[in-house]
C-alpha atoms as a PDB file:
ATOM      1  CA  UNK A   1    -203.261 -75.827  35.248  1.00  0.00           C
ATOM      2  CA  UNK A   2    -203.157 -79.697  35.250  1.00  0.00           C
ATOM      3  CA  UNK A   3    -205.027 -81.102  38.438  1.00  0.00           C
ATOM      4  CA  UNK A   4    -202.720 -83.028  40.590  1.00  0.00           C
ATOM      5  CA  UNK A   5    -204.104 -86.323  41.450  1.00  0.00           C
ATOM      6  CA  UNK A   6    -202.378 -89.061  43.328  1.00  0.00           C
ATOM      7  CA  UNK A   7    -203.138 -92.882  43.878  1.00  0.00           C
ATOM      8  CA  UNK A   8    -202.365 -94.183  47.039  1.00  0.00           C
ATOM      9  CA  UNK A   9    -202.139 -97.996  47.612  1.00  0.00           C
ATOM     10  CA  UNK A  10    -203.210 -99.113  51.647  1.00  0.00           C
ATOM     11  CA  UNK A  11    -202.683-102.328  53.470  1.00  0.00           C
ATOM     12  CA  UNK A  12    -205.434-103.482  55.381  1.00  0.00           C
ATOM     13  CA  UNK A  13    -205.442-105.521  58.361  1.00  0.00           C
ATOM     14  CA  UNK A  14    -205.895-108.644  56.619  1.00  0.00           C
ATOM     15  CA  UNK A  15    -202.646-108.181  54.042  1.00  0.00           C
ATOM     16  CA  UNK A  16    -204.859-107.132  50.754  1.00  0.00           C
ATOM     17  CA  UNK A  17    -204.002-104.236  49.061  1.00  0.00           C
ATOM     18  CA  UNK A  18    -206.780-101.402  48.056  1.00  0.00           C
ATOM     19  CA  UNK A  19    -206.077 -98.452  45.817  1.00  0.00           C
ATOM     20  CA  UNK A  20    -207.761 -94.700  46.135  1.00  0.00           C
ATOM     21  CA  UNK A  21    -207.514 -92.384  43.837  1.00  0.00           C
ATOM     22  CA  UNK A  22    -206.532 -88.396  45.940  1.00  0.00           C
ATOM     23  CA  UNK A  23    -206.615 -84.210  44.696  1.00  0.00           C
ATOM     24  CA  UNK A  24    -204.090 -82.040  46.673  1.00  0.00           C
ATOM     25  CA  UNK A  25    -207.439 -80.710  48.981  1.00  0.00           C
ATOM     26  CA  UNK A  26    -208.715 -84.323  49.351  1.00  0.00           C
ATOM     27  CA  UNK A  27    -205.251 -85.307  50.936  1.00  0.00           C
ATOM     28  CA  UNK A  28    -205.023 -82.180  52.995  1.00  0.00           C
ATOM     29  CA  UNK A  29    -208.315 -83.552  54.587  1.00  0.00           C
ATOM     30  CA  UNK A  30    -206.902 -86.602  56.120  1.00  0.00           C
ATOM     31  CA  UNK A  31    -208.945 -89.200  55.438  1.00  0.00           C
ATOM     32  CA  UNK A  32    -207.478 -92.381  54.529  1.00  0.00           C
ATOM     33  CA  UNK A  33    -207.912 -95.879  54.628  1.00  0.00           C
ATOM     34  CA  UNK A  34    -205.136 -97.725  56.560  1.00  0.00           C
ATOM     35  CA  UNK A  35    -201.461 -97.810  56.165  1.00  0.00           C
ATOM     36  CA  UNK A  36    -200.057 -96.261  53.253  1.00  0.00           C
ATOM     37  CA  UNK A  37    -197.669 -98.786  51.134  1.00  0.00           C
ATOM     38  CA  UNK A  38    -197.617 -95.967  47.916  1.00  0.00           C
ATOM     39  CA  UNK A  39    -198.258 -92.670  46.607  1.00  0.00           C
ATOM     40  CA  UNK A  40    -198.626 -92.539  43.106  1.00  0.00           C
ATOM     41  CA  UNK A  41    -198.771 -89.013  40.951  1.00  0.00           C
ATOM     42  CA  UNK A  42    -201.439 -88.823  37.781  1.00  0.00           C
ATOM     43  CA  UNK A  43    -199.627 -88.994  34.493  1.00  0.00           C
ATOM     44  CA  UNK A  44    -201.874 -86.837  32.948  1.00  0.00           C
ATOM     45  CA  UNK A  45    -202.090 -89.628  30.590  1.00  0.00           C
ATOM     46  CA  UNK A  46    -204.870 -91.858  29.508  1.00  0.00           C
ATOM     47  CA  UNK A  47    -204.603 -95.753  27.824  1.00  0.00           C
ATOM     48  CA  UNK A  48    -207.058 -97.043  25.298  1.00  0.00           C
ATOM     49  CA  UNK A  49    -209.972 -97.413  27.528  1.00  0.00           C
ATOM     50  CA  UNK A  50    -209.889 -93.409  28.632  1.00  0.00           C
ATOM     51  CA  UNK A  51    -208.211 -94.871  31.923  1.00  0.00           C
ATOM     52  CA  UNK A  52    -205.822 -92.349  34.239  1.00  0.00           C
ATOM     53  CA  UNK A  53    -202.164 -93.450  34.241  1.00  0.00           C
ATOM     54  CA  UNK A  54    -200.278 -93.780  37.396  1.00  0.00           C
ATOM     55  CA  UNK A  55    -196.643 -93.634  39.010  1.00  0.00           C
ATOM     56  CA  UNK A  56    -196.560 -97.549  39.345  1.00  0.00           C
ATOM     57  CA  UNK A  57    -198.753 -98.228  36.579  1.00  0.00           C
ATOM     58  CA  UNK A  58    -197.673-101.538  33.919  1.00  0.00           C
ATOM     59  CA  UNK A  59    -198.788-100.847  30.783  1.00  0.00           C
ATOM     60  CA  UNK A  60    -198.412-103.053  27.694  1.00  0.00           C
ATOM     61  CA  UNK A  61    -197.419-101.129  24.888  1.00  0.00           C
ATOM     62  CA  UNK A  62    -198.939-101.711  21.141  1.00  0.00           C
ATOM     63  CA  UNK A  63    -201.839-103.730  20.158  1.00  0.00           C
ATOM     64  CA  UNK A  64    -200.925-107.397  20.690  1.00  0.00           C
ATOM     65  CA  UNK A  65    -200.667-109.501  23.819  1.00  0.00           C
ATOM     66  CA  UNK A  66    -196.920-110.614  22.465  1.00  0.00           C
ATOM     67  CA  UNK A  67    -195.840-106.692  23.045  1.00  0.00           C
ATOM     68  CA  UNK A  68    -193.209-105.790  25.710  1.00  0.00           C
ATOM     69  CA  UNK A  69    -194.836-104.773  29.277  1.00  0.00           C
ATOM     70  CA  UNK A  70    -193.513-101.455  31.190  1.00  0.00           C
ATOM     71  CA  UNK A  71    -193.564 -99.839  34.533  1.00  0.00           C
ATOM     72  CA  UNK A  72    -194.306 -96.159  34.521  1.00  0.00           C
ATOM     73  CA  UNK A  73    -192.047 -94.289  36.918  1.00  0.00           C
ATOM     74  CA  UNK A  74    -191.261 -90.706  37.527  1.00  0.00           C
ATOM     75  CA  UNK A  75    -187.602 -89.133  36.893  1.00  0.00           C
ATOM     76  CA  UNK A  76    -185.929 -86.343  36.484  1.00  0.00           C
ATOM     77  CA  UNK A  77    -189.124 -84.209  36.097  1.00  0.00           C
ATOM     78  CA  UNK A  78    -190.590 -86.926  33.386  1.00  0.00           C
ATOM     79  CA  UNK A  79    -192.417 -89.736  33.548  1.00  0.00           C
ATOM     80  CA  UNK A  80    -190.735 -92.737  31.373  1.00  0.00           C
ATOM     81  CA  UNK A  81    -191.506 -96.417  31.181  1.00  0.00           C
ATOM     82  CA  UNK A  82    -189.081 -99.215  31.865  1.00  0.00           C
ATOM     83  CA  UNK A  83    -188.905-102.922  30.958  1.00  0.00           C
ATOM     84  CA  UNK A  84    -188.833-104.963  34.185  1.00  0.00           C
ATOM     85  CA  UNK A  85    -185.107-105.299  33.833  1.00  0.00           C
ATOM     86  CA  UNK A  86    -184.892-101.577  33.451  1.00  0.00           C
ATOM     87  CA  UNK A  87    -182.127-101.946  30.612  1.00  0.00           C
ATOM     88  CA  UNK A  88    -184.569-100.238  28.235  1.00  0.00           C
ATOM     89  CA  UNK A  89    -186.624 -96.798  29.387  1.00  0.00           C
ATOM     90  CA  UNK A  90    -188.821 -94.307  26.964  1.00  0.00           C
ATOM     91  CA  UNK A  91    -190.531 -91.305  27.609  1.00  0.00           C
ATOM     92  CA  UNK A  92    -194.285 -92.049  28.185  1.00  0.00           C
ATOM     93  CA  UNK A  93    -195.498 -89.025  25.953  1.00  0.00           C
ATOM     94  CA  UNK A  94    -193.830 -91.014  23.210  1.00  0.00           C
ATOM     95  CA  UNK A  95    -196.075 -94.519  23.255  1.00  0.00           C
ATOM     96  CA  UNK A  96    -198.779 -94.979  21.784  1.00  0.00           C
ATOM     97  CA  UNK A  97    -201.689 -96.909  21.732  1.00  0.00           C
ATOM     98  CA  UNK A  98    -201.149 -98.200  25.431  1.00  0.00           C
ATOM     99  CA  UNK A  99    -202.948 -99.939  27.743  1.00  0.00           C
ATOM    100  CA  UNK A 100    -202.930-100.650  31.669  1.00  0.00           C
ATOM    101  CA  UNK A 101    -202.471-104.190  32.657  1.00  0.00           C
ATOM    102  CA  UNK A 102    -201.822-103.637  36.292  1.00  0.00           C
ATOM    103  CA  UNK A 103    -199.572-101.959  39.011  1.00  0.00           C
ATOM    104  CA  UNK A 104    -196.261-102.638  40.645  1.00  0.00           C
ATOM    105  CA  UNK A 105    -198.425-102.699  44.114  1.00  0.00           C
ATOM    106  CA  UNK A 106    -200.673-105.296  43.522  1.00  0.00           C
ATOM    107  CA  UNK A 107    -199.160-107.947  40.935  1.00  0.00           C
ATOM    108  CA  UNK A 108    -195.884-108.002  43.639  1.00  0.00           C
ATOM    109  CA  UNK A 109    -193.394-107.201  40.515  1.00  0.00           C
END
């Protein structure tokens, strides 16, 4: 069975967003960092660099900086990726080589 694993995004006092990464026991716990803004599920996917992708996650897609930029998002028991006009969604399985760029939490898209 796939571990669950969730990224939550906080607010701290002083406006700045952190990020912390959260199994199904470790949220049961309690123990969190400030006010929640997001809770983001694991993909089960990795990018290029062997890094986890998010709920929330932009990743560019292909191997050139000119390449379109998506936002991954969960739906209808999938996760797809949209452009940021969301006129143009694919499945995530589907893309490859990607890579993450950022997050909708923390570059304000």
């Amino acid at each position: 069975m796939t571990e669950l694993k969730f990224k939550y995004y906080y607010k701290r006092q002083n406006g700045s967003i952190i990020h912390s990464f959260y199994t199904i026991e470790e949220i049961e716990e309690g123990n969190f960092y400030g006010e929640i803004v997001a809770r983001c599920l694991y993909t089960g996917c990795k990018d290029v660099d062997g890094k986890e992708i998010y709920e929330g996650d932009r990743i560019r897609y292909g191997d050139t900086n000119d390449n379109v930029v998506f936002s991954v998002e969960y739906d209808k028991g999938t996760f797809i990726v949209y452009d940021d006009d969301k006129d143009f969604s694919l499945n995530l399985n589907h893309l490859k080589p990607i890579k993450i760029i950022g997050n909708i939490y923390e570059d304000g898209v």
